[in-house]
Protein backbone atom coordinates (compact mmCIF):
# COMPACT_ATOMS: atom_id res chain seq x y z
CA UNK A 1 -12.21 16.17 -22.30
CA UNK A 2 -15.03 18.06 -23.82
CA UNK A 3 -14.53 19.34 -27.31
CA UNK A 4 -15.81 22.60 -28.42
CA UNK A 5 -16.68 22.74 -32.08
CA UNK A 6 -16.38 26.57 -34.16
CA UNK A 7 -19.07 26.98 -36.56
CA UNK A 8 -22.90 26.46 -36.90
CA UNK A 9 -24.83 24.42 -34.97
CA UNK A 10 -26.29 21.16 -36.24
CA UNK A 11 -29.06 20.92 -33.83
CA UNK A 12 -31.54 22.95 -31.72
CA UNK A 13 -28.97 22.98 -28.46
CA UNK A 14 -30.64 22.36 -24.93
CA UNK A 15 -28.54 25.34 -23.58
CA UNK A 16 -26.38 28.35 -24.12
CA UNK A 17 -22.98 29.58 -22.84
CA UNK A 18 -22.77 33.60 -22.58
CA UNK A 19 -18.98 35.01 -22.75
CA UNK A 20 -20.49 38.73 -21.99
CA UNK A 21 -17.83 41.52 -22.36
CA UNK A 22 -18.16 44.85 -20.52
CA UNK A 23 -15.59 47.82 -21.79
CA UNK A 24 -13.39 44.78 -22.64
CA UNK A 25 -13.59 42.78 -19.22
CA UNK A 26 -15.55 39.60 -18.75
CA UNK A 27 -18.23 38.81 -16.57
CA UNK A 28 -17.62 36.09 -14.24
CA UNK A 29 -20.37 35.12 -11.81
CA UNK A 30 -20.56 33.52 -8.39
CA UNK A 31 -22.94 30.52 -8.11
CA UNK A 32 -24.35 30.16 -5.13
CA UNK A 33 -24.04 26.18 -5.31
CA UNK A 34 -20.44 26.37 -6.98
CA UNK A 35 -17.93 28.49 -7.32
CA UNK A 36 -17.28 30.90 -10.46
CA UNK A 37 -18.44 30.80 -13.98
CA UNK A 38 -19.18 32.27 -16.81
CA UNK A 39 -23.54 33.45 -17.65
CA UNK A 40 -25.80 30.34 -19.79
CA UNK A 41 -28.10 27.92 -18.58
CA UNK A 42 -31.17 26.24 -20.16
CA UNK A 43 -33.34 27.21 -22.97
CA UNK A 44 -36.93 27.75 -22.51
CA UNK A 45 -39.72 25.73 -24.66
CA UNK A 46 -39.84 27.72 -27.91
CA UNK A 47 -36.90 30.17 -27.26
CA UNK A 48 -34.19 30.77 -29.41
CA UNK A 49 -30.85 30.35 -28.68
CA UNK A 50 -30.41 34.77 -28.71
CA UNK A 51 -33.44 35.10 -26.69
CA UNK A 52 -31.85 32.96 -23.92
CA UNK A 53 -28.63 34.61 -24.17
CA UNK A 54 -30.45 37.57 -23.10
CA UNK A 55 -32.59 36.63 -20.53
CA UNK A 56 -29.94 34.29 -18.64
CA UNK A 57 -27.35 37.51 -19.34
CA UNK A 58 -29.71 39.25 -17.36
CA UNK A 59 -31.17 36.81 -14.52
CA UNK A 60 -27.26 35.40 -13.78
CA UNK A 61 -25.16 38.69 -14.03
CA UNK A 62 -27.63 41.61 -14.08
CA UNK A 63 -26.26 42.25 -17.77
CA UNK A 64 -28.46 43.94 -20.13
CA UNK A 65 -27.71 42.77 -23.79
CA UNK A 66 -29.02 43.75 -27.07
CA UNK A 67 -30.03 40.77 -29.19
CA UNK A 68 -27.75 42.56 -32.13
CA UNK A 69 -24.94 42.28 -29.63
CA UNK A 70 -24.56 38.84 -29.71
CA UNK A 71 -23.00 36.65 -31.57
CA UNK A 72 -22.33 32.46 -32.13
CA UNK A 73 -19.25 30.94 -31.88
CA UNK A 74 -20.21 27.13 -31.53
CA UNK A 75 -20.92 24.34 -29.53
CA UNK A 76 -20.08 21.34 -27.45
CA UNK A 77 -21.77 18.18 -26.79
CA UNK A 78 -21.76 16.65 -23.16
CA UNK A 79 -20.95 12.99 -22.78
CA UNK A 80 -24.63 12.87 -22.10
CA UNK A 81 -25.91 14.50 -25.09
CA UNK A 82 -26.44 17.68 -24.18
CA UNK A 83 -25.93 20.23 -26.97
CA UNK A 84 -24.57 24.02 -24.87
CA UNK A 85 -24.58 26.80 -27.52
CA UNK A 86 -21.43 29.29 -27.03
CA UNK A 87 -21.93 32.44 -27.73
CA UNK A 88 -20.45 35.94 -27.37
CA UNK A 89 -22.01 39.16 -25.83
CA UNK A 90 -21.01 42.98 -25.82
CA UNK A 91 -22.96 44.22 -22.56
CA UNK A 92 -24.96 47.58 -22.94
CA UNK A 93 -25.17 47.82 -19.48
CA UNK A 94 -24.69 46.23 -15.78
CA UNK A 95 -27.85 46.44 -13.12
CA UNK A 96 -27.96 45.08 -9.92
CA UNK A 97 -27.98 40.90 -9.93
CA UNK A 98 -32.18 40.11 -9.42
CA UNK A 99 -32.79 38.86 -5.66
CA UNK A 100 -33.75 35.35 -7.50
CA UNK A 101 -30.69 34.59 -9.03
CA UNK A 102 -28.80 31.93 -8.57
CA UNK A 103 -25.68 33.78 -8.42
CA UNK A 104 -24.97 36.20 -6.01
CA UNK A 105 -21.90 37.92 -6.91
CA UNK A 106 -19.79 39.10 -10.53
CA UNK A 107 -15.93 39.83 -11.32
CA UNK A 108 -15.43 41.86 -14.24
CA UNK A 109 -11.97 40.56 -15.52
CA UNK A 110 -8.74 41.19 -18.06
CA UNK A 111 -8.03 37.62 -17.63
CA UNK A 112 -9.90 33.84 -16.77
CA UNK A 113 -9.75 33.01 -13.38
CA UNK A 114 -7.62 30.65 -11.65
CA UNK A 115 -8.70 27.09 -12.45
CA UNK A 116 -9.04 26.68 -8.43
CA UNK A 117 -11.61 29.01 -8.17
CA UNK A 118 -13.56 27.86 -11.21
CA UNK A 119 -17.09 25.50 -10.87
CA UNK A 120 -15.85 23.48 -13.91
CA UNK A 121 -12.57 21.57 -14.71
CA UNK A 122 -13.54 20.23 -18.13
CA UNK A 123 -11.33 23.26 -20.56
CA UNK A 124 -14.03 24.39 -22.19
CA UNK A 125 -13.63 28.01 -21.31
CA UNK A 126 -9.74 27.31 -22.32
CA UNK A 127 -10.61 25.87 -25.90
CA UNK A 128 -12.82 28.90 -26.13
CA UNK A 129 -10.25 31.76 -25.04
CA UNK A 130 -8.01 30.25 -27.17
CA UNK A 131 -10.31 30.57 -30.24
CA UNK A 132 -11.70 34.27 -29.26
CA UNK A 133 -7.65 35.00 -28.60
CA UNK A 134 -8.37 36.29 -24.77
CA UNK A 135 -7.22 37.47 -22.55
CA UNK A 136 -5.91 39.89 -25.61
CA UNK A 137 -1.99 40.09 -25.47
């Protein structure tokens, strides 16, 4: 199991997770390649870790963010190395998801999905509900 770690980052991470809220619901999107999962992916050469919260908020989910919207909540570190900034959004706004995306559909939920219909089994999105205390009793 991959551990998720609450607090600052020790290290410039290679990516970022997005838990974007919209009038209380979360965003879940539809990879094309997968199944369901919550906005990130990989930061760009000389972004920062806000900058690609909002642009992959935007490419993956249609989600328009304002940098002041978001905020850290931590980390976890891949068996490979790989360092995935988590971070929390309040959305401004939904558009349309761009044609290039690699998602092609969103859920806007009370509650996490089914694990069944999730793209990854590893309870990172539990350990993180669990901190954030959602879905809100």
């Amino acid at each position: 199991m991959v551990n998720v770690y609450f607090g600052p980052i020790p290290q410039r991470p290679d990516s970022v997770l997005v838990l974007q809220f919209y009038h209380g619901r979360l965003i879940w999107v539809h990879n094309v390649k997968r199944k369901w999962e919550l906005t990130g992916g990989k930061l760009e050469p000389g972004e920062t870790v806000i900058q690609a919260a909002v642009r992959e908020s935007y490419e993956e989910s249609g989600a328009i963010v304002e940098p002041s919207a978001i905020s850290s909540l931590g980390y976890y570190v891949l068996p490979t190395g790989h360092v995935t900034a988590v971070v929390q959004a309040e959305v401004l706004r939904l558009e349309a998801i761009p044609m290039t995306s690699e998602t092609d559909d969103r859920r806007l939920l009370f509650a996490p999905l089914p694990d069944a219909e999730q793209s990854f089994h590893d309870h990172i999105y539990r350990q993180i509900f669990q901190h954030i205390g959602w879905p809100h009793e």
